[in-house]
C-alpha atoms as a PDB file:
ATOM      1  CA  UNK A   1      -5.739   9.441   7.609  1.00  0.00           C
ATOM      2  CA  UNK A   2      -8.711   8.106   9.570  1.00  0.00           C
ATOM      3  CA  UNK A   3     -11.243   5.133   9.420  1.00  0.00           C
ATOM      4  CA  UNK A   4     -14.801   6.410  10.391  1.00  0.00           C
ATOM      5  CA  UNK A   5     -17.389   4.044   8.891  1.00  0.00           C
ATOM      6  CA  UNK A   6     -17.456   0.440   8.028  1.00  0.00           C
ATOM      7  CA  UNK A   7     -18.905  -1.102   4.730  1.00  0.00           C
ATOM      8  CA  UNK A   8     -19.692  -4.500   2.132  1.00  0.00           C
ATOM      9  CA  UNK A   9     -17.067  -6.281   0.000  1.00  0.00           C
ATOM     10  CA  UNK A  10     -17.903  -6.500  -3.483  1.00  0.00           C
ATOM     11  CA  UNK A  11     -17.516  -9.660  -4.784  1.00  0.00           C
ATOM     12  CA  UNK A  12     -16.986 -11.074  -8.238  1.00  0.00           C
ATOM     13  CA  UNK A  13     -16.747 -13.809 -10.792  1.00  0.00           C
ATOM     14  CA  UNK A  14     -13.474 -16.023 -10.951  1.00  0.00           C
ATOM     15  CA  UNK A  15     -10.895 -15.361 -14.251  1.00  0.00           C
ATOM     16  CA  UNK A  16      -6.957 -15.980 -13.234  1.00  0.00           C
ATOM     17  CA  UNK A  17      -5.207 -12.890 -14.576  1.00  0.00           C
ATOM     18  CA  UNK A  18      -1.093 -12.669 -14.955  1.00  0.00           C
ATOM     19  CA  UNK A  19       0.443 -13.533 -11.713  1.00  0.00           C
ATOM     20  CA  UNK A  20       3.572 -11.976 -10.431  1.00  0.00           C
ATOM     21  CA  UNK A  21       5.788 -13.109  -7.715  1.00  0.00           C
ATOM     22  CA  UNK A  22       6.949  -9.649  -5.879  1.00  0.00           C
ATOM     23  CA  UNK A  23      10.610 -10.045  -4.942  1.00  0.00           C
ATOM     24  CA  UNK A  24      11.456 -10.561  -1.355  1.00  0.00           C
ATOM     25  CA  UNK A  25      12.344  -7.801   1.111  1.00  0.00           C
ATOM     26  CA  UNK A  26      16.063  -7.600   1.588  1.00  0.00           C
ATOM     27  CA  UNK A  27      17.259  -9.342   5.030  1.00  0.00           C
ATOM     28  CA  UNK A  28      14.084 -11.486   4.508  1.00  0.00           C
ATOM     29  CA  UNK A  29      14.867 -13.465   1.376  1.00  0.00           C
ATOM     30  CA  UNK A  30      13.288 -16.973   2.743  1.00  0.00           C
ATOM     31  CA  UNK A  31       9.612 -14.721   3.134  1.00  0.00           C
ATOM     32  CA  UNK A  32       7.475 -14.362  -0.116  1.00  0.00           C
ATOM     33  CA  UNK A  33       5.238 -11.000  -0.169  1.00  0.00           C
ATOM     34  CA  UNK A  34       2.283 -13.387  -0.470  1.00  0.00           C
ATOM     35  CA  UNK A  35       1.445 -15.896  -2.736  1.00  0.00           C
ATOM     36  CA  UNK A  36       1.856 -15.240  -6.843  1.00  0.00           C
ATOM     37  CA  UNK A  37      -1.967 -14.952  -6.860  1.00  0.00           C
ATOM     38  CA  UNK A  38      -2.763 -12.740  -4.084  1.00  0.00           C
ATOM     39  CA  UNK A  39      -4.533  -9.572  -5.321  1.00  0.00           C
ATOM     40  CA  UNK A  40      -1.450  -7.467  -4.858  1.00  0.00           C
ATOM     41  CA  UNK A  41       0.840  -9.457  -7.474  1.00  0.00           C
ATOM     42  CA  UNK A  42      -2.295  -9.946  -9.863  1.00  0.00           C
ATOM     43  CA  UNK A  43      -1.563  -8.109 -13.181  1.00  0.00           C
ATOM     44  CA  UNK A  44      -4.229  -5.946 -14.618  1.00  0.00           C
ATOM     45  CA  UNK A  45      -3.773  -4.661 -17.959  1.00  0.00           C
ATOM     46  CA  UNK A  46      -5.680  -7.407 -19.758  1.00  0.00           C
ATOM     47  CA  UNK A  47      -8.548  -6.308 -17.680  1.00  0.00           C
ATOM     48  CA  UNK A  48     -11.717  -4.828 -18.674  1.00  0.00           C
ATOM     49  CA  UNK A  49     -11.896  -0.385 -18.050  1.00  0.00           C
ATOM     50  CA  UNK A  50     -14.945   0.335 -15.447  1.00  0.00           C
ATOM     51  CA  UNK A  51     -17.821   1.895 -16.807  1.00  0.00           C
ATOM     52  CA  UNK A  52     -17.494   4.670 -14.619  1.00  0.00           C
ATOM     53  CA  UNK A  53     -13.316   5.763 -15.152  1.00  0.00           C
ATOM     54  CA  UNK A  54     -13.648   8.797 -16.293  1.00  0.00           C
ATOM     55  CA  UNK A  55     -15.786  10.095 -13.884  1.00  0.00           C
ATOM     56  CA  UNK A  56     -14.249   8.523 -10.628  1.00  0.00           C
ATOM     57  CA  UNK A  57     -10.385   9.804 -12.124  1.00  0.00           C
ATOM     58  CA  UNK A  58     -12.159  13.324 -12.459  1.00  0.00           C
ATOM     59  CA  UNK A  59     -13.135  13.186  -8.748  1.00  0.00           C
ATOM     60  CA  UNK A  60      -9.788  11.923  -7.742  1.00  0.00           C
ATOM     61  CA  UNK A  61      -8.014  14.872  -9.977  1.00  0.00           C
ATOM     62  CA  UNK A  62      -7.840  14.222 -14.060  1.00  0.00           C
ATOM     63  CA  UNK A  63      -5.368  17.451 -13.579  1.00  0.00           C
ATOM     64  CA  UNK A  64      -3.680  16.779 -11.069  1.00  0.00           C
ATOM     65  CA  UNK A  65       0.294  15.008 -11.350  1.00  0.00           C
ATOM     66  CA  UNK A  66       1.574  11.840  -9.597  1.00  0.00           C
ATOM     67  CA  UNK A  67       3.450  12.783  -6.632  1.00  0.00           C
ATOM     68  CA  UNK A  68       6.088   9.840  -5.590  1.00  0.00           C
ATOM     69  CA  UNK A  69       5.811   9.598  -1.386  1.00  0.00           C
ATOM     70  CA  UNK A  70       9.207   8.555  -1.199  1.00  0.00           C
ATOM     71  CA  UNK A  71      12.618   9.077  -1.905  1.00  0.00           C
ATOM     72  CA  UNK A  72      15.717   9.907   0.192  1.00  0.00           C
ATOM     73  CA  UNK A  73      14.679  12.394   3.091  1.00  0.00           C
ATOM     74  CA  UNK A  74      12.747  14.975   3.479  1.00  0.00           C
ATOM     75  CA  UNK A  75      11.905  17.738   6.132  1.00  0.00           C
ATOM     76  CA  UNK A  76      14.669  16.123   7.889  1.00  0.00           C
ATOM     77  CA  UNK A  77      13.529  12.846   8.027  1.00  0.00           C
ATOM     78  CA  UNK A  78      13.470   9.558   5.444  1.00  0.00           C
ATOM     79  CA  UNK A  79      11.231   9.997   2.693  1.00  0.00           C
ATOM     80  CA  UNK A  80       8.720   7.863   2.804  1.00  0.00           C
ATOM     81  CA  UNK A  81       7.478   4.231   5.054  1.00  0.00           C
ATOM     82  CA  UNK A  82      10.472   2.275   6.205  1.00  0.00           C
ATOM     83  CA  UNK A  83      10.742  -1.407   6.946  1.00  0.00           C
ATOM     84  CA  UNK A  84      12.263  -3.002   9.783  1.00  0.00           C
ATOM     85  CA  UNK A  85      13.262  -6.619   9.354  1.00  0.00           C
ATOM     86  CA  UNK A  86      13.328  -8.401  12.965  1.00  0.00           C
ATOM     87  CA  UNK A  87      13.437 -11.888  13.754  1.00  0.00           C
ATOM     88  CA  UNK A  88      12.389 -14.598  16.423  1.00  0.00           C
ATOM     89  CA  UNK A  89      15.323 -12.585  18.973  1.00  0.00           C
ATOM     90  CA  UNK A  90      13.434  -9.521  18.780  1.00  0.00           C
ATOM     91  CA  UNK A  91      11.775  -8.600  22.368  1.00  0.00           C
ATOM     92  CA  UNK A  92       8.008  -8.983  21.887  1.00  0.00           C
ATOM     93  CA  UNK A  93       6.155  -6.378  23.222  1.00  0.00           C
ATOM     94  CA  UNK A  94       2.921  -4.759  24.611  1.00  0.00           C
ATOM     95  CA  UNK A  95       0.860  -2.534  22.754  1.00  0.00           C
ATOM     96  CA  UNK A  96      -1.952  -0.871  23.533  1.00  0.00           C
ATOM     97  CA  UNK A  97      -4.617   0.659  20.683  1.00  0.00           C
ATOM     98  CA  UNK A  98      -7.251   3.653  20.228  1.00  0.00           C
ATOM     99  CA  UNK A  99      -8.931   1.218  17.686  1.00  0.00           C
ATOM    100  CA  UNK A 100      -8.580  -1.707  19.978  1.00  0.00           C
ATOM    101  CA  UNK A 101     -11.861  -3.905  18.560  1.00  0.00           C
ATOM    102  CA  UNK A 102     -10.295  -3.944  14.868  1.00  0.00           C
ATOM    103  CA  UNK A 103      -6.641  -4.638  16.177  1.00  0.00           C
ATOM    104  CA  UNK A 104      -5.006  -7.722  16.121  1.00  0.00           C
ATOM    105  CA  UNK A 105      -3.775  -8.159  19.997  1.00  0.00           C
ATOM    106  CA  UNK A 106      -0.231  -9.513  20.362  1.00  0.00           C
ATOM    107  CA  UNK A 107       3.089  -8.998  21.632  1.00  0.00           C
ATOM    108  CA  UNK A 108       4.778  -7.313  18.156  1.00  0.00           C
ATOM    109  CA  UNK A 109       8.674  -7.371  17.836  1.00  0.00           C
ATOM    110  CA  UNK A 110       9.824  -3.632  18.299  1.00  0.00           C
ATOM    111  CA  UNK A 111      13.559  -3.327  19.003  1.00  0.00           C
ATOM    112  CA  UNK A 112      14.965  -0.412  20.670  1.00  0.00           C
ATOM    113  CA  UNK A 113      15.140   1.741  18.068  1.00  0.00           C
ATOM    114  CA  UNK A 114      12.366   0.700  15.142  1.00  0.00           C
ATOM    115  CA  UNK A 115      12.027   2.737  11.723  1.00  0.00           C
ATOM    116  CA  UNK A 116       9.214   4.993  12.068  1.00  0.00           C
ATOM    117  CA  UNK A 117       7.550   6.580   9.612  1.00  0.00           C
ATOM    118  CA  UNK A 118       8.546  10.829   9.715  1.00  0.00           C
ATOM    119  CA  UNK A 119      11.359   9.777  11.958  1.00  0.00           C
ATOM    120  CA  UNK A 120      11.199   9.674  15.861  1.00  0.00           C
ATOM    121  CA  UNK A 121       9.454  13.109  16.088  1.00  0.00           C
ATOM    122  CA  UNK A 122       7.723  12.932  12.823  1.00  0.00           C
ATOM    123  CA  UNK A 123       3.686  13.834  12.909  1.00  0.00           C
ATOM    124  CA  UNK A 124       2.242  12.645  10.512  1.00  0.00           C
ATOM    125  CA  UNK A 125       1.086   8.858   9.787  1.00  0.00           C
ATOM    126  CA  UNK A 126       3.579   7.578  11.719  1.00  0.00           C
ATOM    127  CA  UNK A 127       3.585   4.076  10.215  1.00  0.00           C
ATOM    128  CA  UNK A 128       5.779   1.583  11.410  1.00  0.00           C
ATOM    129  CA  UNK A 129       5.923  -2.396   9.525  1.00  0.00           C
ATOM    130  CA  UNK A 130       8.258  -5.016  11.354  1.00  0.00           C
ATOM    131  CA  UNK A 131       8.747  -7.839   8.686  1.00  0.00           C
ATOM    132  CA  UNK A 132       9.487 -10.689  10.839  1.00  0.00           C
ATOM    133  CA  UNK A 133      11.868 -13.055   8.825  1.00  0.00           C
ATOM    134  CA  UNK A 134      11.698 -16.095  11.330  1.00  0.00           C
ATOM    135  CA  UNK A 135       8.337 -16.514  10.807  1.00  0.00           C
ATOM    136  CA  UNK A 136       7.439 -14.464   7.932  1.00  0.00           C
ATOM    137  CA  UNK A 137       5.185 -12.152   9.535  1.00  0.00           C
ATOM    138  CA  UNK A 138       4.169  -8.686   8.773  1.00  0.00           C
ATOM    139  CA  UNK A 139       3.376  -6.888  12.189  1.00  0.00           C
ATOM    140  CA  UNK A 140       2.230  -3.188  11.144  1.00  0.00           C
ATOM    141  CA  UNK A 141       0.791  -0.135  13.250  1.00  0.00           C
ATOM    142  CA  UNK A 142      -0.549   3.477  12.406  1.00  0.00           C
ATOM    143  CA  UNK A 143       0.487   6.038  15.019  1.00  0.00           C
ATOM    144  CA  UNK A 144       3.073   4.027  16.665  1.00  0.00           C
ATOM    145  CA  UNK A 145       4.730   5.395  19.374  1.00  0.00           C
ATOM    146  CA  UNK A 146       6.758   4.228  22.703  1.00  0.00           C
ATOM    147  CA  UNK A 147       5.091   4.429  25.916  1.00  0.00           C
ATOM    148  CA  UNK A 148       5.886   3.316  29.716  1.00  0.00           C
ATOM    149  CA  UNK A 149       5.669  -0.345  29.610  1.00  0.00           C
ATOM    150  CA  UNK A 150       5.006  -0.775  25.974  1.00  0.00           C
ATOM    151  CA  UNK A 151       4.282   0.940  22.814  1.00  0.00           C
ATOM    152  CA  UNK A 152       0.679   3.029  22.171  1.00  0.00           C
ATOM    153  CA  UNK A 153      -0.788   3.113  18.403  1.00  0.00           C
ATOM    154  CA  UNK A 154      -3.889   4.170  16.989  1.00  0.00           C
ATOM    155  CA  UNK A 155      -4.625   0.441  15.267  1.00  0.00           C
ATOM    156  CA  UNK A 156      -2.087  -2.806  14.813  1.00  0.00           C
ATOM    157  CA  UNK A 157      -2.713  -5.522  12.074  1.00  0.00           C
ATOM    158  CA  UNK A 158      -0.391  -8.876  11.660  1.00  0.00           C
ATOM    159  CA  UNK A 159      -0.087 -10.848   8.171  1.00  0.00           C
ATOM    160  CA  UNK A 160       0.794 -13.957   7.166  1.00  0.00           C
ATOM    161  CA  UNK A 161       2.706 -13.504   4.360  1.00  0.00           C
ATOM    162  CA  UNK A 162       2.520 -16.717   3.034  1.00  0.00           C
ATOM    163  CA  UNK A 163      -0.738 -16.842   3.403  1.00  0.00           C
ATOM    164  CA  UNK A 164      -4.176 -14.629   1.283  1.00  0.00           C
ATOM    165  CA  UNK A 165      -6.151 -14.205   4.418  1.00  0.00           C
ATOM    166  CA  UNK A 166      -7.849 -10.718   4.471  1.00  0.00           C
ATOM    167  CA  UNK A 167      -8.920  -8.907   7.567  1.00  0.00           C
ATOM    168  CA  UNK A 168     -12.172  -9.762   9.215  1.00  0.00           C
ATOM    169  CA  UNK A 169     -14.795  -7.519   7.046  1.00  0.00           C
ATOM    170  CA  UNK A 170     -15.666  -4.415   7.956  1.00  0.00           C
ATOM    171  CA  UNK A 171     -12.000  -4.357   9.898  1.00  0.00           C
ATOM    172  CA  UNK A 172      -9.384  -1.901   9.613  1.00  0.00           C
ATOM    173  CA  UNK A 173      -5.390  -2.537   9.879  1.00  0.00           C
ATOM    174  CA  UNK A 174      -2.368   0.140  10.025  1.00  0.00           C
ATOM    175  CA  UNK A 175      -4.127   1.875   6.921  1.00  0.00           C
ATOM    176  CA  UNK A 176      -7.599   2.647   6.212  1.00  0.00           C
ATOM    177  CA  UNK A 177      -8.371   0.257   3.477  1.00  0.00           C
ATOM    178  CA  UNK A 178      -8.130  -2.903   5.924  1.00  0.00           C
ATOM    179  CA  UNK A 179      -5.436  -3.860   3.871  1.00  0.00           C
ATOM    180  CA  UNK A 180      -1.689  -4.781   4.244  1.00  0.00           C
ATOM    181  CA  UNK A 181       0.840  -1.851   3.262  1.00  0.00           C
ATOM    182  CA  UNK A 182       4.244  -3.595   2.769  1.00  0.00           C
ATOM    183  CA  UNK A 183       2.828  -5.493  -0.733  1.00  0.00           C
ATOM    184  CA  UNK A 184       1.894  -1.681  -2.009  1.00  0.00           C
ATOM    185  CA  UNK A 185       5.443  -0.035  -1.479  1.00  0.00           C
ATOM    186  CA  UNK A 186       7.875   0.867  -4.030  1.00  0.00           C
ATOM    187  CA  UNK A 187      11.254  -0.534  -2.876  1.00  0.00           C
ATOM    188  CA  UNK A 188      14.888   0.387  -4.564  1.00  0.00           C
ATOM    189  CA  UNK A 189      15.954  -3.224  -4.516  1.00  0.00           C
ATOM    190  CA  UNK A 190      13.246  -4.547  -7.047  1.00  0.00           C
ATOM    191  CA  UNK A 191      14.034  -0.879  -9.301  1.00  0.00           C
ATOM    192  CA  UNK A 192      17.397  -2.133  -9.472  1.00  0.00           C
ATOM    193  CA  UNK A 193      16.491  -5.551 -10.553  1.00  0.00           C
ATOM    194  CA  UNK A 194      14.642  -3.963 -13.266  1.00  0.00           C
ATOM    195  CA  UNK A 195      10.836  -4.439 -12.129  1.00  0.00           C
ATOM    196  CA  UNK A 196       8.293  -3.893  -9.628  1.00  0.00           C
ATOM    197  CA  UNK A 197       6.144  -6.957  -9.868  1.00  0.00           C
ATOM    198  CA  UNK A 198       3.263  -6.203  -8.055  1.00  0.00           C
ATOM    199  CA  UNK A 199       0.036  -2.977  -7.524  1.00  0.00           C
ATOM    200  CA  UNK A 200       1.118  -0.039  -5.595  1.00  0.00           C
ATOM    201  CA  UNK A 201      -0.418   1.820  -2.926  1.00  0.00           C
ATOM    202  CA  UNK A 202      -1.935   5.140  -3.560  1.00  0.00           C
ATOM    203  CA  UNK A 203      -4.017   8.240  -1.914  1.00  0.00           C
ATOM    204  CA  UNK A 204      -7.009   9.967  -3.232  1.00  0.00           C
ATOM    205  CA  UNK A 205      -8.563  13.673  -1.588  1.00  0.00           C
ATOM    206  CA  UNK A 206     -11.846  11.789  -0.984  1.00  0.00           C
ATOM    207  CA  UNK A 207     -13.450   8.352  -0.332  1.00  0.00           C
ATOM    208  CA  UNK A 208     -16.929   7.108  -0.576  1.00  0.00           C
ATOM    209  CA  UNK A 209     -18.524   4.764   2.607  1.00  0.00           C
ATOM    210  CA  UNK A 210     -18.077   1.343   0.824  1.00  0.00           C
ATOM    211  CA  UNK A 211     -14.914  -1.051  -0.479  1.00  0.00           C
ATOM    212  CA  UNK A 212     -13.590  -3.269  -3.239  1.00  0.00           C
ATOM    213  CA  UNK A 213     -12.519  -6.234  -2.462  1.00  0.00           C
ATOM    214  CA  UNK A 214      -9.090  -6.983  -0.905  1.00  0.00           C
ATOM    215  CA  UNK A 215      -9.673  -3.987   0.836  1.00  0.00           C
ATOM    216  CA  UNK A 216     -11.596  -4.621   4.112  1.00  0.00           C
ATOM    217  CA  UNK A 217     -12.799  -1.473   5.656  1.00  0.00           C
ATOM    218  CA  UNK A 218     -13.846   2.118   4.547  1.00  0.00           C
ATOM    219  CA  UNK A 219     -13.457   5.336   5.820  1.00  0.00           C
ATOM    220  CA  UNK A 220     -15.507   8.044   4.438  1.00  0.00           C
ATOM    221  CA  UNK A 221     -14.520  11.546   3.795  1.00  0.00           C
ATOM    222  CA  UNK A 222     -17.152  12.090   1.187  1.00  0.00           C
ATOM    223  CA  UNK A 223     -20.062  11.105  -0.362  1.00  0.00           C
ATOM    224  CA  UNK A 224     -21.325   8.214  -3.185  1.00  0.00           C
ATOM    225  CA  UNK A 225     -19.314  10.063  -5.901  1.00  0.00           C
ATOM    226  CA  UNK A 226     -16.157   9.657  -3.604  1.00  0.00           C
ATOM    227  CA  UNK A 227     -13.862   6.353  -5.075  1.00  0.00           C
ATOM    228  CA  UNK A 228     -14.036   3.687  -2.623  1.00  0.00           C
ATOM    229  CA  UNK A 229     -11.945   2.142  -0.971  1.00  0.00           C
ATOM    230  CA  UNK A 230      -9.551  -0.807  -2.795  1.00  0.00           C
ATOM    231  CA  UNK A 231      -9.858   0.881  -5.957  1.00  0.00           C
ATOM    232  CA  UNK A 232      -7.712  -0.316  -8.384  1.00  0.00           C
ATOM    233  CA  UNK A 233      -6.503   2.103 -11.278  1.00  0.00           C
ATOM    234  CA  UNK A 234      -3.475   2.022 -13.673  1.00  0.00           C
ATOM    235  CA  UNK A 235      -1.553   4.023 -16.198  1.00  0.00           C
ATOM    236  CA  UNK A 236      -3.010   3.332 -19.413  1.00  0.00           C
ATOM    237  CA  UNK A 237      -0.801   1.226 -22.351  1.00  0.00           C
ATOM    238  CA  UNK A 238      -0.237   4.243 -24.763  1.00  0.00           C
ATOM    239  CA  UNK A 239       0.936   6.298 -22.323  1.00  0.00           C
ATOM    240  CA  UNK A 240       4.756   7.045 -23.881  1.00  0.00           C
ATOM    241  CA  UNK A 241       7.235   6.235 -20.900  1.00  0.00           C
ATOM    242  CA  UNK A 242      10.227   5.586 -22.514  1.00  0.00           C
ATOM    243  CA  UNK A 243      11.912   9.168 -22.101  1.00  0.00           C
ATOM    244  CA  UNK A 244      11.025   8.700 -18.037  1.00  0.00           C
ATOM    245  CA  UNK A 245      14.570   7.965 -16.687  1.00  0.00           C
ATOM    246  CA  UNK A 246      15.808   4.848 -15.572  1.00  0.00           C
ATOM    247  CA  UNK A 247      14.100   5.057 -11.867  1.00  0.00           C
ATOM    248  CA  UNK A 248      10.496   6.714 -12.629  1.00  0.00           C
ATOM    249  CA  UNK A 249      10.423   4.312 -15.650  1.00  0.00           C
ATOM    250  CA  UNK A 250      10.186   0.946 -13.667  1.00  0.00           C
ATOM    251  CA  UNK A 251       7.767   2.256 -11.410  1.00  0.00           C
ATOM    252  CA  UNK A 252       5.590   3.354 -14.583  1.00  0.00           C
ATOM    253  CA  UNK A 253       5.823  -0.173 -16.335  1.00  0.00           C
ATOM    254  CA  UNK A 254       4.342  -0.986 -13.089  1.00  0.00           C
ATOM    255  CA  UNK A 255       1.782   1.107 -12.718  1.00  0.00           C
ATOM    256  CA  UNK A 256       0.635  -0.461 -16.852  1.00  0.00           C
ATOM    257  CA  UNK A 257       1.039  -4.001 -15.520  1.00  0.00           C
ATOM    258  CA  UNK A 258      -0.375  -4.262 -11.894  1.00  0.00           C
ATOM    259  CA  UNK A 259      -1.584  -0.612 -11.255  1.00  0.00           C
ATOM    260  CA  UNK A 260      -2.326   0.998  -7.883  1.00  0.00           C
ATOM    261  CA  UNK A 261      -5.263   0.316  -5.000  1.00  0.00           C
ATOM    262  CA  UNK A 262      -6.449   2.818  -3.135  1.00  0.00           C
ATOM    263  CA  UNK A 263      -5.572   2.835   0.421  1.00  0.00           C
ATOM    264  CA  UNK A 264      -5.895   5.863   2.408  1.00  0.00           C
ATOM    265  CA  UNK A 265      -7.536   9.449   2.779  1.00  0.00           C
ATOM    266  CA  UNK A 266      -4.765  11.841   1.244  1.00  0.00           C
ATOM    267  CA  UNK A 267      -3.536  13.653  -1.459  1.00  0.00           C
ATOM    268  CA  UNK A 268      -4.441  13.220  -5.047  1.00  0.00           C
ATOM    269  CA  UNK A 269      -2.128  10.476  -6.876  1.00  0.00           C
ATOM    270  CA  UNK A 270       0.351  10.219  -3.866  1.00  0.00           C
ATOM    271  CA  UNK A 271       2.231   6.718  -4.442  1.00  0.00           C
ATOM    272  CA  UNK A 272       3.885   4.927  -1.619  1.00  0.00           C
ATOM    273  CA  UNK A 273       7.619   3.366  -1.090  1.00  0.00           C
ATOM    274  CA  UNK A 274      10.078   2.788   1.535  1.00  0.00           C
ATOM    275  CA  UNK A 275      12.572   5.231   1.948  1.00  0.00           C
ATOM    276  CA  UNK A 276      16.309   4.315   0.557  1.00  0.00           C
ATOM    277  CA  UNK A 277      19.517   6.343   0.153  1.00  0.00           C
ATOM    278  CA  UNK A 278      19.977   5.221  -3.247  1.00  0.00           C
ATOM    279  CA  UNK A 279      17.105   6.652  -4.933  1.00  0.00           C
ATOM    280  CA  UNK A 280      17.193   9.483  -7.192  1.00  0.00           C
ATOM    281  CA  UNK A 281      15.146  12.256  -6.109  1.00  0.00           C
ATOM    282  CA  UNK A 282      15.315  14.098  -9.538  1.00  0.00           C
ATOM    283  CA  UNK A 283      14.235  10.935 -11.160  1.00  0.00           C
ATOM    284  CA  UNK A 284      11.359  10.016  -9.134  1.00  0.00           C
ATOM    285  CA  UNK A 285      10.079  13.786  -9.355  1.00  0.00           C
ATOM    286  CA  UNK A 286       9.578  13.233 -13.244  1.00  0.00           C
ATOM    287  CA  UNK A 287       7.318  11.026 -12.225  1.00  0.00           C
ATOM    288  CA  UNK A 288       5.213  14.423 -11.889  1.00  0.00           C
ATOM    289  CA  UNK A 289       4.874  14.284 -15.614  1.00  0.00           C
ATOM    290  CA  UNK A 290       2.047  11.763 -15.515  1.00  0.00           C
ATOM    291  CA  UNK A 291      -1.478  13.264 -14.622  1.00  0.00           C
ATOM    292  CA  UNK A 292      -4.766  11.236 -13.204  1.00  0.00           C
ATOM    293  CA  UNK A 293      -5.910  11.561 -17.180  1.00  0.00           C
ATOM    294  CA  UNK A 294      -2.894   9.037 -17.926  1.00  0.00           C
ATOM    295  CA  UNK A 295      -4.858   6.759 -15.337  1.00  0.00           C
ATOM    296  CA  UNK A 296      -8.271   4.428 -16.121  1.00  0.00           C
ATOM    297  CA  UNK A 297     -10.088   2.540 -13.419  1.00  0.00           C
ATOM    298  CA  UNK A 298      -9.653  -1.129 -13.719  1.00  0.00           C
ATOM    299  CA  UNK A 299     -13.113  -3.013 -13.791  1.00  0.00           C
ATOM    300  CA  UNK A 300     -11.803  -5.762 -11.289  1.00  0.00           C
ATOM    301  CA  UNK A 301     -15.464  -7.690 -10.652  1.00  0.00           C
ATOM    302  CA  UNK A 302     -13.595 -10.804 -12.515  1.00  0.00           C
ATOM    303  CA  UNK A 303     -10.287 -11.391  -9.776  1.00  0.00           C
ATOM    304  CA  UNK A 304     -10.109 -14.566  -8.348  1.00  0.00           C
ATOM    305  CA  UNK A 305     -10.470 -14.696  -4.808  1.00  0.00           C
ATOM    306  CA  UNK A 306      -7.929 -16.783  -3.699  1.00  0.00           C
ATOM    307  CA  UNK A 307      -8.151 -19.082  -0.767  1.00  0.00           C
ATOM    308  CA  UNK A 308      -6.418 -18.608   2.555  1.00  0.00           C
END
């Protein structure tokens, strides 16, 4: 993942979709994952197909399977981008930033031992979100890791989560889009109450050098063809998902009713959820059986843009 370039919003007209009302993180149960009408719990399947679906789900792969990024563990490590829940005792403390102009500058709640994304040693992303349920604050940070005095990350971003307030344009935030990641993950507590009521976040191989609105900031890997960034897609209605299990079948209603944005440089169709030992593996890999043909590209020009 990396943010290069920045780029312009793309605004639109005003027509109130569906609302959800995404279930509250467990341990947090007092902090709403934004209001019902901020763009991650806005439904889309009533919405209009862009003109141009077919050709931005070729570029993204119209061959190529949905991969679940989460699970139980893998390589050692939970599968996928955990959340710790801290509170008003949790030390505050320093961190520093390679992005420092586009990084929200505060002393973030990091306990001793905070969930990291890939584990301790892990590599990769390293993404770690501190939902703060005294205040109901999302504190999150890309390339997180613990330094003398402090903690180090490439980029930091705190949200209100009662609140629809989007990133100053042309900002990034502990993902490339600009946006928030805790909305976009997957979590086992919502499978088990039987829905996941808000978009997911997704990856796509390239990315063009301009955004959709919520998302704030792009970072280019390709050129105009590329998808931008904020992108929203979802499974199309006649796609037959009843014979998905139990597990890759919730997800898949969701991905009909409030569809995926595009957040991030990555692989093709990669979805993203917070690790939990209760998932099924085996059922979350069938997930594999949908392809970006199942997908369309939402036309969202007509979301609301919902006041802070």
């Amino acid at each position: 993942m990396r943010r290069i370039l920045f780029g312009l919003a793309v605004l639109g007209a005003v027509l109130v979709p569906g609302l959800g009302s995404a279930h509250p993180v467990p341990g947090a149960a007092n902090c709403p994952i934004f209001p019902s009408n901020n763009p991650w719990n806005q439904r889309v399947d009533q919405l209009p197909v862009a003109s141009d679906s077919a050709r931005l789900i070729a570029v993204i792969g119209a061959g190529t399977p949905v991969h679940p990024d989460f699970g139980t563990v893998w390589d050692g490590a939970p599968n996928g981008i955990p959340i710790t829940i801290v509170s008003s005792r949790t030390p505050r403390v320093h961190v520093s930033f390679d992005y420092s102009d586009e990084s929200d500058h505060a002393a973030y709640p990091i306990p001793r031992h905070p969930k990291i994304e890939g584990g301790p040693n892990g590599t990769g992303d390293r993404h770690v979100i501190l939902l703060d349920r005294s205040n109901c604050r999302d504190y999150e940070l890309f390339d997180a890791r613990p330094v003398r005095g402090g903690w180090h990350a490439g980029s930091g971003a705190i949200f209100n989560l009662g609140s629809n307030h989007l990133r100053p344009a042309g900002w990034t935030s502990a993902d490339a889009a600009g946006l928030p990641i805790l909305p976009g993950l997957a979590r086992y507590d919502e499978v088990a109450r039987g829905s996941i009521d808000h978009a997911l976040r997704f990856t796509a191989p390239c990315t063009s050098a301009r955004y959709l609105y919520p998302a704030r900031h792009f970072a280019a890997t390709g050129g105009g063809s590329c998808p931008p960034m904020g992108l929203r897609v979802r499974l199309k209605a006649g796609i037959d998902i009843s014979r998905l299990p139990y597990q890759a079948r919730i997800v898949a209603q969701a991905l009909k009713r409030y569809g995926m944005i595009l957040a991030d440089n990555g692989s093709p169709w990669y979805i993203s959820g917070a690790p939990d030992g209760r998932w099924s593996d085996s059922a979350l890999h069938l997930l594999n059986e949908l392809h970006g043909s199942d997908f369309e590209v939402v036309d969202t020009s007509s979301l609301p843009h919902p006041s802070p």
